[in-house]
C-alpha atoms as a PDB file:
ATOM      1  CA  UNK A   1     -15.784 -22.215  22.748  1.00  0.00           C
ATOM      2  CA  UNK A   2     -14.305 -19.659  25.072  1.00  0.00           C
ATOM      3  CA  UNK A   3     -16.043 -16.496  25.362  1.00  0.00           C
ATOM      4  CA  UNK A   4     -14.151 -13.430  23.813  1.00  0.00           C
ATOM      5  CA  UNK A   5     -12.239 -11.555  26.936  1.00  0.00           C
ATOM      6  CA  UNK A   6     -14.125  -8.162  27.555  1.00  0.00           C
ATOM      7  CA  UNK A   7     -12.010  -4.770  26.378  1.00  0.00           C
ATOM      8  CA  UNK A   8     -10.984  -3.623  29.988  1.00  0.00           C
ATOM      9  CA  UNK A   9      -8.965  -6.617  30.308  1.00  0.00           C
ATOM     10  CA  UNK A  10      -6.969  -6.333  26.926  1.00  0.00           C
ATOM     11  CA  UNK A  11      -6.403  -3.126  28.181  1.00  0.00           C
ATOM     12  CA  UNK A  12      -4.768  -3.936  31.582  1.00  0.00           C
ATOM     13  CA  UNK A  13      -2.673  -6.616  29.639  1.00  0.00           C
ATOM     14  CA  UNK A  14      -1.607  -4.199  27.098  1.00  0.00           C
ATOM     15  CA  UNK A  15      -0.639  -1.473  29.531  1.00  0.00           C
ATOM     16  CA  UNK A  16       1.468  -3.778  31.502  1.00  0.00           C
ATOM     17  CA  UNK A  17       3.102  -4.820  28.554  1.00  0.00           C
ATOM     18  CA  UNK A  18       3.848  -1.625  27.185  1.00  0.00           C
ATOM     19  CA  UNK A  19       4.874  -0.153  30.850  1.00  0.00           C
ATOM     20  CA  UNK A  20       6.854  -3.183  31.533  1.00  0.00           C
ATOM     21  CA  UNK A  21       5.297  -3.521  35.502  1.00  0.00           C
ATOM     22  CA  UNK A  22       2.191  -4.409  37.043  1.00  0.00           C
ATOM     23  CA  UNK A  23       3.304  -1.398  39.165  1.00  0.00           C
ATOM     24  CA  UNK A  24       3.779   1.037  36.159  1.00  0.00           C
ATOM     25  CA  UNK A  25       0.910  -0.039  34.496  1.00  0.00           C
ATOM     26  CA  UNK A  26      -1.407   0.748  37.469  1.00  0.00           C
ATOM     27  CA  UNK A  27      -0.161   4.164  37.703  1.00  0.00           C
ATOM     28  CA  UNK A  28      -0.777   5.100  34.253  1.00  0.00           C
ATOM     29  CA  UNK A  29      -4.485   3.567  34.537  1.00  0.00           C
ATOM     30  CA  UNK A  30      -5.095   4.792  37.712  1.00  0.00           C
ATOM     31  CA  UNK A  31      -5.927   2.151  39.254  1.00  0.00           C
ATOM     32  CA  UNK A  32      -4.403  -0.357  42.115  1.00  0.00           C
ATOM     33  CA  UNK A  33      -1.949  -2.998  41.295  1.00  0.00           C
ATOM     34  CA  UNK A  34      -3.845  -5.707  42.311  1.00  0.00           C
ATOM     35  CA  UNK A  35      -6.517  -5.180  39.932  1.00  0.00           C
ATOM     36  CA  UNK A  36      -4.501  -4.623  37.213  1.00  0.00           C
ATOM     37  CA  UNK A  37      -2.537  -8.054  38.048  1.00  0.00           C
ATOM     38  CA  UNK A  38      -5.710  -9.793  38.971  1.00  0.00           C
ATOM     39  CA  UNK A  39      -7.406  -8.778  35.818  1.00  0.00           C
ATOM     40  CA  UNK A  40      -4.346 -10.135  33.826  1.00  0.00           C
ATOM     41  CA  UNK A  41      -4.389 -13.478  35.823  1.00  0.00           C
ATOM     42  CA  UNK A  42      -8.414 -14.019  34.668  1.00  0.00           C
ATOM     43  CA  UNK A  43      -7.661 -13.273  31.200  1.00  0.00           C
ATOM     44  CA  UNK A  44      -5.181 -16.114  30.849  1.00  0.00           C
ATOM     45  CA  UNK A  45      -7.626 -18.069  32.617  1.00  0.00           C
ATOM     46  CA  UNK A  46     -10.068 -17.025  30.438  1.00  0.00           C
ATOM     47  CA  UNK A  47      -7.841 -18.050  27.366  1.00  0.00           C
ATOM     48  CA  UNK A  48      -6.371 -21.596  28.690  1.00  0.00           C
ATOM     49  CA  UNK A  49      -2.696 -19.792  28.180  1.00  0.00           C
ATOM     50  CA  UNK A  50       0.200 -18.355  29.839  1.00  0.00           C
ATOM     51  CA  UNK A  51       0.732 -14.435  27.900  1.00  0.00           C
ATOM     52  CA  UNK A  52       3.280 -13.395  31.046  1.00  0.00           C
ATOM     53  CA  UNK A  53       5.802 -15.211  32.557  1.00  0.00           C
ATOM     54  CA  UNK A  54       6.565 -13.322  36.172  1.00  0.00           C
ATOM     55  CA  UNK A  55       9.954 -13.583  37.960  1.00  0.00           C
ATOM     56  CA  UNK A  56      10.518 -11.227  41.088  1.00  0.00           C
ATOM     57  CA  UNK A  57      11.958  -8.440  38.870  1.00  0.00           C
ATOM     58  CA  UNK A  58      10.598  -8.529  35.745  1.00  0.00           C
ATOM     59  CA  UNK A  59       7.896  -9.141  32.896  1.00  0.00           C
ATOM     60  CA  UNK A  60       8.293 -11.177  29.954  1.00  0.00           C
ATOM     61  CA  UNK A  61       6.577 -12.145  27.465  1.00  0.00           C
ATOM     62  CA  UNK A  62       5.765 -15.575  25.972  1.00  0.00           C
ATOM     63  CA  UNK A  63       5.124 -16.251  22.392  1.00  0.00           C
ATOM     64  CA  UNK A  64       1.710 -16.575  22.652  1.00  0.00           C
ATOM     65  CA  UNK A  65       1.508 -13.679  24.410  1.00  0.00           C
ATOM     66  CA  UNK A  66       3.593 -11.499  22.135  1.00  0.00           C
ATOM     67  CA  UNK A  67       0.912 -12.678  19.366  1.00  0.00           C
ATOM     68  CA  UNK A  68      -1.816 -11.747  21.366  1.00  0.00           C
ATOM     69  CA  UNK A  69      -0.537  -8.424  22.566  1.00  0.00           C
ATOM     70  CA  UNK A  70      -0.147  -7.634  18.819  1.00  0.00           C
ATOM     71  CA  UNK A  71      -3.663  -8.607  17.985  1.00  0.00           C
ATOM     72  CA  UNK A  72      -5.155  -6.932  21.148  1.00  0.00           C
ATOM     73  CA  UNK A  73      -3.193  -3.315  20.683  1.00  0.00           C
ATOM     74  CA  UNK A  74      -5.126  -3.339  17.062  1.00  0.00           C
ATOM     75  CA  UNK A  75      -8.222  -4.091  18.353  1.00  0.00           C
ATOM     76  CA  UNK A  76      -8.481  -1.920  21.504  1.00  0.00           C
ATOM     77  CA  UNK A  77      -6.763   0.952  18.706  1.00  0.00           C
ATOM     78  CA  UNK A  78      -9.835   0.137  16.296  1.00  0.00           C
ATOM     79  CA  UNK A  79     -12.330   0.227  19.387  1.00  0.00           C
ATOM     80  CA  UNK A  80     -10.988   3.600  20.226  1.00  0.00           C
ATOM     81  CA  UNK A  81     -11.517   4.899  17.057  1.00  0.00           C
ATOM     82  CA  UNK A  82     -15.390   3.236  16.792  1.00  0.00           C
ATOM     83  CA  UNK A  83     -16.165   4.772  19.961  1.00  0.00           C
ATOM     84  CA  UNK A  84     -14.532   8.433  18.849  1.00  0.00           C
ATOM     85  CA  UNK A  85     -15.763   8.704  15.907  1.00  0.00           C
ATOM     86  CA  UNK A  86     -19.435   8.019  16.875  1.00  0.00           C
ATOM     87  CA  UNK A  87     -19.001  10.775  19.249  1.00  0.00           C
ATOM     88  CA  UNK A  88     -18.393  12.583  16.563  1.00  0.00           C
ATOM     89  CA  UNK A  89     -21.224  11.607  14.025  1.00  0.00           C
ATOM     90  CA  UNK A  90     -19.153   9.000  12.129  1.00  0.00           C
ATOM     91  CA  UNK A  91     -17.740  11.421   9.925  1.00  0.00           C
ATOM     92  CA  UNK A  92     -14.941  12.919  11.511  1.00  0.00           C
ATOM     93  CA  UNK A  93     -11.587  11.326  10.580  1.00  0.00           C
ATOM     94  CA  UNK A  94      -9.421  10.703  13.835  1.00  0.00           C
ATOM     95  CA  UNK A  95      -6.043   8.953  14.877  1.00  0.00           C
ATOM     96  CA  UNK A  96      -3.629   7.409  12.344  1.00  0.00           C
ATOM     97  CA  UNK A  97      -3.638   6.544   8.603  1.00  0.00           C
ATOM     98  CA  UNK A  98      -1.661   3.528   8.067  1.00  0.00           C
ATOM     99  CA  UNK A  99      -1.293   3.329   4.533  1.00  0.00           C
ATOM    100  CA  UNK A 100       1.164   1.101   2.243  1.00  0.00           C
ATOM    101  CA  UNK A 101       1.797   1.359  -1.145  1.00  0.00           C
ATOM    102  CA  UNK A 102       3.911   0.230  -4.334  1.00  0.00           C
ATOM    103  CA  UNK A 103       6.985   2.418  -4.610  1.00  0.00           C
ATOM    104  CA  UNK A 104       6.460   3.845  -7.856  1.00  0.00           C
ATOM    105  CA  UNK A 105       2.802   4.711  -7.497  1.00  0.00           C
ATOM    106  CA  UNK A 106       3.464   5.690  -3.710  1.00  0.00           C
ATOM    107  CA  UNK A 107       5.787   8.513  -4.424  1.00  0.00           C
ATOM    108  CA  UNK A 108       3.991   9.842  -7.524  1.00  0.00           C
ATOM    109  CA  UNK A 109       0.411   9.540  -6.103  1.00  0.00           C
ATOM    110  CA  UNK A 110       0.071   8.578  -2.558  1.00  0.00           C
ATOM    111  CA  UNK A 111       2.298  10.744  -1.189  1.00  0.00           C
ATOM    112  CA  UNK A 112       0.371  13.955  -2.274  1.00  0.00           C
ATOM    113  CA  UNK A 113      -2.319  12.744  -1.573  1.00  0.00           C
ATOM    114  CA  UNK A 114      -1.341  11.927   1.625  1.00  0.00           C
ATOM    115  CA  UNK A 115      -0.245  15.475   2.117  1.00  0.00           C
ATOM    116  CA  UNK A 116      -3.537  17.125   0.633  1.00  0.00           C
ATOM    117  CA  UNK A 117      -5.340  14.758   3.171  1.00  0.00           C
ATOM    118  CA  UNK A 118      -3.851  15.861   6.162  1.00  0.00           C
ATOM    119  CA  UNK A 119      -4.066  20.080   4.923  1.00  0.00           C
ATOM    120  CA  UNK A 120      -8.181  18.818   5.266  1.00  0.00           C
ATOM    121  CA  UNK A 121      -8.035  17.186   8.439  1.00  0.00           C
ATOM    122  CA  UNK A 122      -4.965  18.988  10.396  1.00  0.00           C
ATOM    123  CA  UNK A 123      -5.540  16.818  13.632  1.00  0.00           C
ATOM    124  CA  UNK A 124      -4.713  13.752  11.852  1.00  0.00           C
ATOM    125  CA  UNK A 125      -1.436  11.820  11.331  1.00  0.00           C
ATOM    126  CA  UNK A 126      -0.283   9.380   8.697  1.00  0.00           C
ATOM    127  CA  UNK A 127       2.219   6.305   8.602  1.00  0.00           C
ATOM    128  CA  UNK A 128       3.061   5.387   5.422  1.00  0.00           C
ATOM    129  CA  UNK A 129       4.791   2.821   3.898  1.00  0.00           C
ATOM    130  CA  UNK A 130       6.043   2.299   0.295  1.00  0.00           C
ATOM    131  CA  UNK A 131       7.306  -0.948  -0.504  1.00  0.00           C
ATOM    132  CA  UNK A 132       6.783  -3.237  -3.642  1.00  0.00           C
ATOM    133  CA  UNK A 133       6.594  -6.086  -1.072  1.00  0.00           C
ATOM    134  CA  UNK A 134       3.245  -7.373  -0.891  1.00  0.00           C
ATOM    135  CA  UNK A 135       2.299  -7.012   2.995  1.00  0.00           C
ATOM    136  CA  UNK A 136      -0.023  -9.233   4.957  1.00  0.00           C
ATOM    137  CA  UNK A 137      -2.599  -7.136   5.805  1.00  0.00           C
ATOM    138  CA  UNK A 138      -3.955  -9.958   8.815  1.00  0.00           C
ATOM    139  CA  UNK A 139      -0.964  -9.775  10.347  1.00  0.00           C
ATOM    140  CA  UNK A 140      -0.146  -5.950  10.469  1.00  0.00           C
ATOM    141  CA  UNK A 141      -1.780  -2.551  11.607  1.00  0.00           C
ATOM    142  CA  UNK A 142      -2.260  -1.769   7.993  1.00  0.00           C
ATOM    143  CA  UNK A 143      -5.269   0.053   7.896  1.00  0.00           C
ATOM    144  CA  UNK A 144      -5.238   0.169   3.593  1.00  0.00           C
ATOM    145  CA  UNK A 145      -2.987  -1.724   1.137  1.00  0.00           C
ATOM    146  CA  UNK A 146      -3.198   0.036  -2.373  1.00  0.00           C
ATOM    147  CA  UNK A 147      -2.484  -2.440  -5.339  1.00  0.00           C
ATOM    148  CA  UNK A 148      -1.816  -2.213  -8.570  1.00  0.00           C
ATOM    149  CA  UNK A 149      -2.346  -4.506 -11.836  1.00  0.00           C
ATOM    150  CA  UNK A 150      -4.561  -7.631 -12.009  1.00  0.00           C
ATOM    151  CA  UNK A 151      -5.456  -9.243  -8.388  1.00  0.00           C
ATOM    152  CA  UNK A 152      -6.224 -12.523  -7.740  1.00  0.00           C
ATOM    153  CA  UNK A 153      -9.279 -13.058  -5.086  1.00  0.00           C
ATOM    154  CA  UNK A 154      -7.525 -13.225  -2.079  1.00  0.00           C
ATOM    155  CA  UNK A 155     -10.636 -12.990   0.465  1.00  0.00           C
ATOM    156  CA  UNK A 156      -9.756  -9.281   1.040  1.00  0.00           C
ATOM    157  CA  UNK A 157     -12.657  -6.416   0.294  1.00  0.00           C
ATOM    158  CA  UNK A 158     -11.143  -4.039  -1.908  1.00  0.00           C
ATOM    159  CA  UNK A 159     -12.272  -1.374  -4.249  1.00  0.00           C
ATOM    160  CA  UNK A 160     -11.159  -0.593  -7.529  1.00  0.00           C
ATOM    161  CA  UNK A 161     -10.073   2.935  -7.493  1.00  0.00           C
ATOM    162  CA  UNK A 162      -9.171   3.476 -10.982  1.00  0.00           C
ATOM    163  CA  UNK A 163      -6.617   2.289 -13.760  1.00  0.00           C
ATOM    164  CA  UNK A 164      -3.410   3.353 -15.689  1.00  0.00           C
ATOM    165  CA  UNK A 165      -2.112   2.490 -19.140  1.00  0.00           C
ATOM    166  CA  UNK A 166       1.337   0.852 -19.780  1.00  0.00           C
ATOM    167  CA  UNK A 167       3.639   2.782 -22.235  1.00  0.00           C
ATOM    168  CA  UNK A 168       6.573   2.020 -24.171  1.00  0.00           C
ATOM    169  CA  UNK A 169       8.895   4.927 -23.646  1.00  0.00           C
ATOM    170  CA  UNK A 170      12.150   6.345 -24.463  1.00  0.00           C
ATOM    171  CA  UNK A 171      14.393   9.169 -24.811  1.00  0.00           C
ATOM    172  CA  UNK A 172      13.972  11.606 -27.787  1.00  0.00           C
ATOM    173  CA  UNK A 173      17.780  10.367 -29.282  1.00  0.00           C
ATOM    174  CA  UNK A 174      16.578   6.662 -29.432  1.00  0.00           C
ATOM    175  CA  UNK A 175      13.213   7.621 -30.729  1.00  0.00           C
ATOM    176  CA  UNK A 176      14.946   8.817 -33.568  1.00  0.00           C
ATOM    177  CA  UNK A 177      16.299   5.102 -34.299  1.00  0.00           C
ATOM    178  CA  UNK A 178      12.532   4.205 -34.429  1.00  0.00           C
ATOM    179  CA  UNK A 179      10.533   6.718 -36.666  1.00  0.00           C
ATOM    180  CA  UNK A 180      10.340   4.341 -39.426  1.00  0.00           C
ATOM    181  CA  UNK A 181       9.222   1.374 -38.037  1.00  0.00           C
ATOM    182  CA  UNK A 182       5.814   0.480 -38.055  1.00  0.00           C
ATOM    183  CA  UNK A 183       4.902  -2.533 -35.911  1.00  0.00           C
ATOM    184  CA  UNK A 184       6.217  -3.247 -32.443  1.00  0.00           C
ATOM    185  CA  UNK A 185       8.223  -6.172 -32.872  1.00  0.00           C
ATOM    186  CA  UNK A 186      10.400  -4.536 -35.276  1.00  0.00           C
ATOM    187  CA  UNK A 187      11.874  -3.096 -32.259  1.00  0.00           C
ATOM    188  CA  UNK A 188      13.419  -6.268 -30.818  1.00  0.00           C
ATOM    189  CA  UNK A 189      16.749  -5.595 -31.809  1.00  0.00           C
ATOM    190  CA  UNK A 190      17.178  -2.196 -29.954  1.00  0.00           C
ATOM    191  CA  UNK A 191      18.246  -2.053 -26.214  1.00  0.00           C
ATOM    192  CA  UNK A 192      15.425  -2.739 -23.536  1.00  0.00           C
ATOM    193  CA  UNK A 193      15.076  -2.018 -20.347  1.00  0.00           C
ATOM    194  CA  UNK A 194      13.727  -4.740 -18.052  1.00  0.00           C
ATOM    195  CA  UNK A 195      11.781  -4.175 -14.591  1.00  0.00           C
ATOM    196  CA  UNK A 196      12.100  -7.899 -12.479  1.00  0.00           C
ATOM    197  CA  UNK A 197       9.495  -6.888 -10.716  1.00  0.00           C
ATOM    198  CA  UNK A 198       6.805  -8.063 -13.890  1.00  0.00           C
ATOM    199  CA  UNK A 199       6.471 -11.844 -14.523  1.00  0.00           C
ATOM    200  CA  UNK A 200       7.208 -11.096 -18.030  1.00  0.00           C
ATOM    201  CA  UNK A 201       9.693  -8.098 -17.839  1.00  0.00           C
ATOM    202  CA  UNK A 202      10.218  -7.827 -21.666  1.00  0.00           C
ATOM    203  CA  UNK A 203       7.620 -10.227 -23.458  1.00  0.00           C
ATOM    204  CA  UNK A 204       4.645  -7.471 -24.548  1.00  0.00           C
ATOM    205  CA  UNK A 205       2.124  -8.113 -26.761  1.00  0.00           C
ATOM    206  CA  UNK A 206       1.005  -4.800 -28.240  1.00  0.00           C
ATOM    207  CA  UNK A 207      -2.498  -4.365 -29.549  1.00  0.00           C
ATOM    208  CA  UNK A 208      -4.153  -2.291 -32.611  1.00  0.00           C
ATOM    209  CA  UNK A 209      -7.387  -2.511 -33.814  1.00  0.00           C
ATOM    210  CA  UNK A 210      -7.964  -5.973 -32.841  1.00  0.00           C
ATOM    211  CA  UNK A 211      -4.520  -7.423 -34.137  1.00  0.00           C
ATOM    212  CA  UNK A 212      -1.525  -8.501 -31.751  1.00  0.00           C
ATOM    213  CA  UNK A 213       1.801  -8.010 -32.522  1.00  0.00           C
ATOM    214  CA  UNK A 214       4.315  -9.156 -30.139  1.00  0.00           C
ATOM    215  CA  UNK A 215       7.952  -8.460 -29.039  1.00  0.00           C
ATOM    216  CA  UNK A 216      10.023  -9.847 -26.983  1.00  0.00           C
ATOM    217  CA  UNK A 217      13.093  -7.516 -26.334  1.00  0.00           C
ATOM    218  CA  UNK A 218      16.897  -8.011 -25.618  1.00  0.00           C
ATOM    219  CA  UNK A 219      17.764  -6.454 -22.360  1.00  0.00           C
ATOM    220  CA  UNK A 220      20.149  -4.319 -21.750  1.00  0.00           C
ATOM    221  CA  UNK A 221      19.587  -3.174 -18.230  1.00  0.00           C
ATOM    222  CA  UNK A 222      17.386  -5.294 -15.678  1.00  0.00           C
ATOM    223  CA  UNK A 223      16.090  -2.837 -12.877  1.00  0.00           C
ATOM    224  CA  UNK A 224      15.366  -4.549  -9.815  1.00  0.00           C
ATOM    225  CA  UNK A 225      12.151  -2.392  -9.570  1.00  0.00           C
ATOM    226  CA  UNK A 226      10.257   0.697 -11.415  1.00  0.00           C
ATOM    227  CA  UNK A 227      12.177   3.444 -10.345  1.00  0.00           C
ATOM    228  CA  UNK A 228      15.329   2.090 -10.995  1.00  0.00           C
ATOM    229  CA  UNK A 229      13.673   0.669 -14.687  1.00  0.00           C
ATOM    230  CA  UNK A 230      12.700   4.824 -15.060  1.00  0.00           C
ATOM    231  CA  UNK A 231      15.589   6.304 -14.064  1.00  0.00           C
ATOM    232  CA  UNK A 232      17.461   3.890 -16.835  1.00  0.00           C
ATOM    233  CA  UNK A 233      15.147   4.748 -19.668  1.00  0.00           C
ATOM    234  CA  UNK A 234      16.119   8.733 -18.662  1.00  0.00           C
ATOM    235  CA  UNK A 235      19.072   8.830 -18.648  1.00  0.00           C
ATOM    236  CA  UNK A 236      19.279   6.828 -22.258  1.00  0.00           C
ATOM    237  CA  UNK A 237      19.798   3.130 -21.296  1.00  0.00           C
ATOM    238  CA  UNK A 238      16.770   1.872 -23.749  1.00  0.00           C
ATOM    239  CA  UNK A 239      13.298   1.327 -24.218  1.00  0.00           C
ATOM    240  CA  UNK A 240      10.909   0.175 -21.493  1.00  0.00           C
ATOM    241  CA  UNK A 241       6.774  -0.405 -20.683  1.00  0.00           C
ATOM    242  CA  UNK A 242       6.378   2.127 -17.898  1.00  0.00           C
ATOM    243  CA  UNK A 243       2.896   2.674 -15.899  1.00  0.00           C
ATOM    244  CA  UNK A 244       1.557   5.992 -17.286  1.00  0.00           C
ATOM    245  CA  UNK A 245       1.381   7.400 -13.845  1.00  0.00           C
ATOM    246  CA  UNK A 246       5.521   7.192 -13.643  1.00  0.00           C
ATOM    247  CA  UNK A 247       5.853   9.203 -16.912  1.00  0.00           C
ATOM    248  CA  UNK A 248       3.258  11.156 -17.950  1.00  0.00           C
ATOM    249  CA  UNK A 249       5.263  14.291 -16.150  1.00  0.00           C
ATOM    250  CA  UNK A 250       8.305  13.406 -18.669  1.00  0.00           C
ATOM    251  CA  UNK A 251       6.176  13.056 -21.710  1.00  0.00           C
ATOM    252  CA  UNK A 252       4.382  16.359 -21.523  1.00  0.00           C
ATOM    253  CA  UNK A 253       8.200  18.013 -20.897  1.00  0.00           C
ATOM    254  CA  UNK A 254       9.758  16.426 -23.953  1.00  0.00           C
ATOM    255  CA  UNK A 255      12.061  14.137 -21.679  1.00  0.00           C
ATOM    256  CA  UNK A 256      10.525  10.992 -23.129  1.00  0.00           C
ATOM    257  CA  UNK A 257       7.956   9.659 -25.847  1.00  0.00           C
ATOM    258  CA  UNK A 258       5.598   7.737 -25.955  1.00  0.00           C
ATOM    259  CA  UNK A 259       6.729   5.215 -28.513  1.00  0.00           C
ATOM    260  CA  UNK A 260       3.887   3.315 -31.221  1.00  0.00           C
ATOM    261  CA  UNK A 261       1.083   5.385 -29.592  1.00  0.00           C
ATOM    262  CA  UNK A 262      -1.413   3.545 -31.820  1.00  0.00           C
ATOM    263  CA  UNK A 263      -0.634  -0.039 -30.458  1.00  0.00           C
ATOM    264  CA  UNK A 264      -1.736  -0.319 -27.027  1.00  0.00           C
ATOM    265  CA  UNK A 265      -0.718  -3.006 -24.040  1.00  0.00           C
ATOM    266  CA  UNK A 266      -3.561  -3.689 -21.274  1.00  0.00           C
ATOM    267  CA  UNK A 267      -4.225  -1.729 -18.875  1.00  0.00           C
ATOM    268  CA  UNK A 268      -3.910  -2.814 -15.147  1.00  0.00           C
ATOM    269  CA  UNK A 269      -6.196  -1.651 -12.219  1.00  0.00           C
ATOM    270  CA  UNK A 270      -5.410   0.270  -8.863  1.00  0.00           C
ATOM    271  CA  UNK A 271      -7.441  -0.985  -5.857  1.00  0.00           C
ATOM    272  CA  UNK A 272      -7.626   0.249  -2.077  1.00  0.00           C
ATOM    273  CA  UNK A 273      -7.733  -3.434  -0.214  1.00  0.00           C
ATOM    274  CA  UNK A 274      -8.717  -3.489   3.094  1.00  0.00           C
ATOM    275  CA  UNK A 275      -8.174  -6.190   6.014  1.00  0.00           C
ATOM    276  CA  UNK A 276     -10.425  -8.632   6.315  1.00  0.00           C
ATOM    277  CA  UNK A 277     -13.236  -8.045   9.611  1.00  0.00           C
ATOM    278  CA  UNK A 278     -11.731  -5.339  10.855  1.00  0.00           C
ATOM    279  CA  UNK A 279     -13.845  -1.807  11.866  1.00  0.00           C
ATOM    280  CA  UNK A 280     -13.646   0.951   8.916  1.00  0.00           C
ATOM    281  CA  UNK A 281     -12.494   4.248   9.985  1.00  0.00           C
ATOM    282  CA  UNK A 282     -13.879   7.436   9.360  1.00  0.00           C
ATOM    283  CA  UNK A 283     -10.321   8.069   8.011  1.00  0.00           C
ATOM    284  CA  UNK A 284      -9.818   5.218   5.785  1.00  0.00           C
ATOM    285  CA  UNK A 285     -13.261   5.989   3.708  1.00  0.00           C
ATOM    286  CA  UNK A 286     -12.299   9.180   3.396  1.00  0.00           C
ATOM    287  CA  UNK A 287      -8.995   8.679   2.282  1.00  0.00           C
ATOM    288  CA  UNK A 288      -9.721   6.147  -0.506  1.00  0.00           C
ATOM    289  CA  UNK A 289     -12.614   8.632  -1.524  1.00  0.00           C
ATOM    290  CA  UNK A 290     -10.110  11.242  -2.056  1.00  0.00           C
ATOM    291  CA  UNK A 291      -7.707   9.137  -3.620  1.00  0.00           C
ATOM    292  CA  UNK A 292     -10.354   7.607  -5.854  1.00  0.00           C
ATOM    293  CA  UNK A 293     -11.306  11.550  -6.463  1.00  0.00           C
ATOM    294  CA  UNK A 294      -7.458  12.413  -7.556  1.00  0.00           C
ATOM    295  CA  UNK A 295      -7.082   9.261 -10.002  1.00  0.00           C
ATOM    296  CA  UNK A 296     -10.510  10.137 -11.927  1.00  0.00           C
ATOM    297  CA  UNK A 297      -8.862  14.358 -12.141  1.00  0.00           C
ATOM    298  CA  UNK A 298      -4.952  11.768 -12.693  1.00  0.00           C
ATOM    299  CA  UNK A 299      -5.860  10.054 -15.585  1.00  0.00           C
ATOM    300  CA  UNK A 300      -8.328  12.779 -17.455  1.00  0.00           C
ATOM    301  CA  UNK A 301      -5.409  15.314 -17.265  1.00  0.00           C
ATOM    302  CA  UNK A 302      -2.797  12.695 -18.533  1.00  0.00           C
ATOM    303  CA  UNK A 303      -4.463  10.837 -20.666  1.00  0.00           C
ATOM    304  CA  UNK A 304      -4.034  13.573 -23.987  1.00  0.00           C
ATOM    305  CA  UNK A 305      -0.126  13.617 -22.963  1.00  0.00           C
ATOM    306  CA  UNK A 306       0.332   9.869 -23.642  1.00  0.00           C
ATOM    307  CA  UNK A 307      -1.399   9.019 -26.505  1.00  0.00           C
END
């Protein structure tokens, strides 16, 4: 097995990549141009593989070297980091945040969170990304994914950071329509909202006191995603199952309710997931700790507006 390459010569790789010269690259290390070039040469010997391919003007890149200059500009990032923050007693977040997110749960929760994270720690900056894609976290400088509903075991770590209830909602006018029904699938015949996003998008089974009662509802709309599903149900398009999270704000002002309060659907989990092997930062822990801290005050304060 070849040994691992030592961190001075990812770095002189990586700075000639990103400077675009041997030449460049040299000045910005301080160094001679030699070295830097030499150093380059013995890491490709030390990895049996060609990262650079050299004409008389410029650089370029091969494929395995673009890989590798991915991999490497996380790793000497993370190493920064290790080193900084043990300078600083290991408790002192530094650098970037890379955090992604659903889209619904990013703008209603991340995002001020985000915001009340960097008004602690003003030296620090955040890149954020909120997206109902499900990113590979191996293959990115996502630092922490955050998840929501029921995971499969993927090999990631993770940590469950709390959970949110599903609602049936709708306007006040098509409540009305509904006062006298008892039982959720008597509600099948009114106009639903789907979200394609859900496996299922309108087949809930509703639970009260141990006894299912299920629905399957005629859609009206199908939203491509939760926000577009929510923005629907305002403005009068139909019923819809909506994460508490999304519409707790629009219960407690009257804008929706919550309908069949006493029949319940399960609720789904929220979890931090992290990359697999890679270093922990100071700013990641406390992050999630603060965003676990919000979701615990999140669903005590919402909880009497839903039910």
């Amino acid at each position: 097995m070849t040994d691992a390459p030592n961190l001075n010569r990812l770095r002189y790789f990586t700075a000639t990549v990103d400077a675009g010269s041997f030449t460049r690259a040299a000045e910005r290390l301080g160094v001679a141009k030699t070295v830097v070039s030499h150093q380059v040469a013995r890491l490709e010997e030390e990895l049996r593989v060609t990262l650079l391919k050299r004409t008389t003007r410029k650089l370029h890149l091969t494929e395995a070297g673009r890989r590798f200059h991915e991999r490497a500009s996380v790793i000497l990032r993370d190493a920064d980091d290790a080193f900084g923050e043990a300078a600083l007693g290991l408790e002192t977040p530094t650098g970037t945040l890379t955090v992604t997110a659903p889209s619904d749960y990013g703008r209603t929760v991340v995002a001020p969170a985000i915001a009340e994270f960097l008004s602690r720690f003003p030296g620090l900056r955040a890149d954020v990304t909120f997206d109902d894609a499900i990113v590979d976290l191996i293959d990115t400088e996502v630092e922490v994914a955050i998840r929501l509903g029921w995971l499969a075991d993927s090999g990631l770590q993770m940590r469950r950071l709390g959970s949110f209830r599903q609602l049936l909602v709708c306007t006040p006018a098509l409540a009305a329509r509904a006062t006298r029904l008892t039982n959720p699938h008597e509600l099948r015949d009114m106009s639903w909202i789907g979200n394609r996003l859900l496996r299922h998008p309108l087949d809930w089974t509703f639970t009260n006191d141990g006894v299912d009662d299920r629905v399957v509802g005629q859609p009206t709309i199908m939203a491509d995603k939760t926000p577009a599903a929510h923005a629907c149900v305002l403005a009068g398009g139909g019923l819809s199952v909506l994460p508490d999270f999304v519409v707790a704000s629009d219960i407690a002002a009257g804008r929706l309710v919550h309908l069949m309060p006493a029949w319940s659907l399960p609720e789904g989990g929220i979890y931090a997931v992290y990359p697999e092997a890679r270093f922990r930062s100071a700013r990641v822990r406390h992050f999630v700790d603060l965003l676990r801290d919000m979701e615990y005050r999140r669903s005590h304060r919402d909880a009497p507006l839903v039910r």
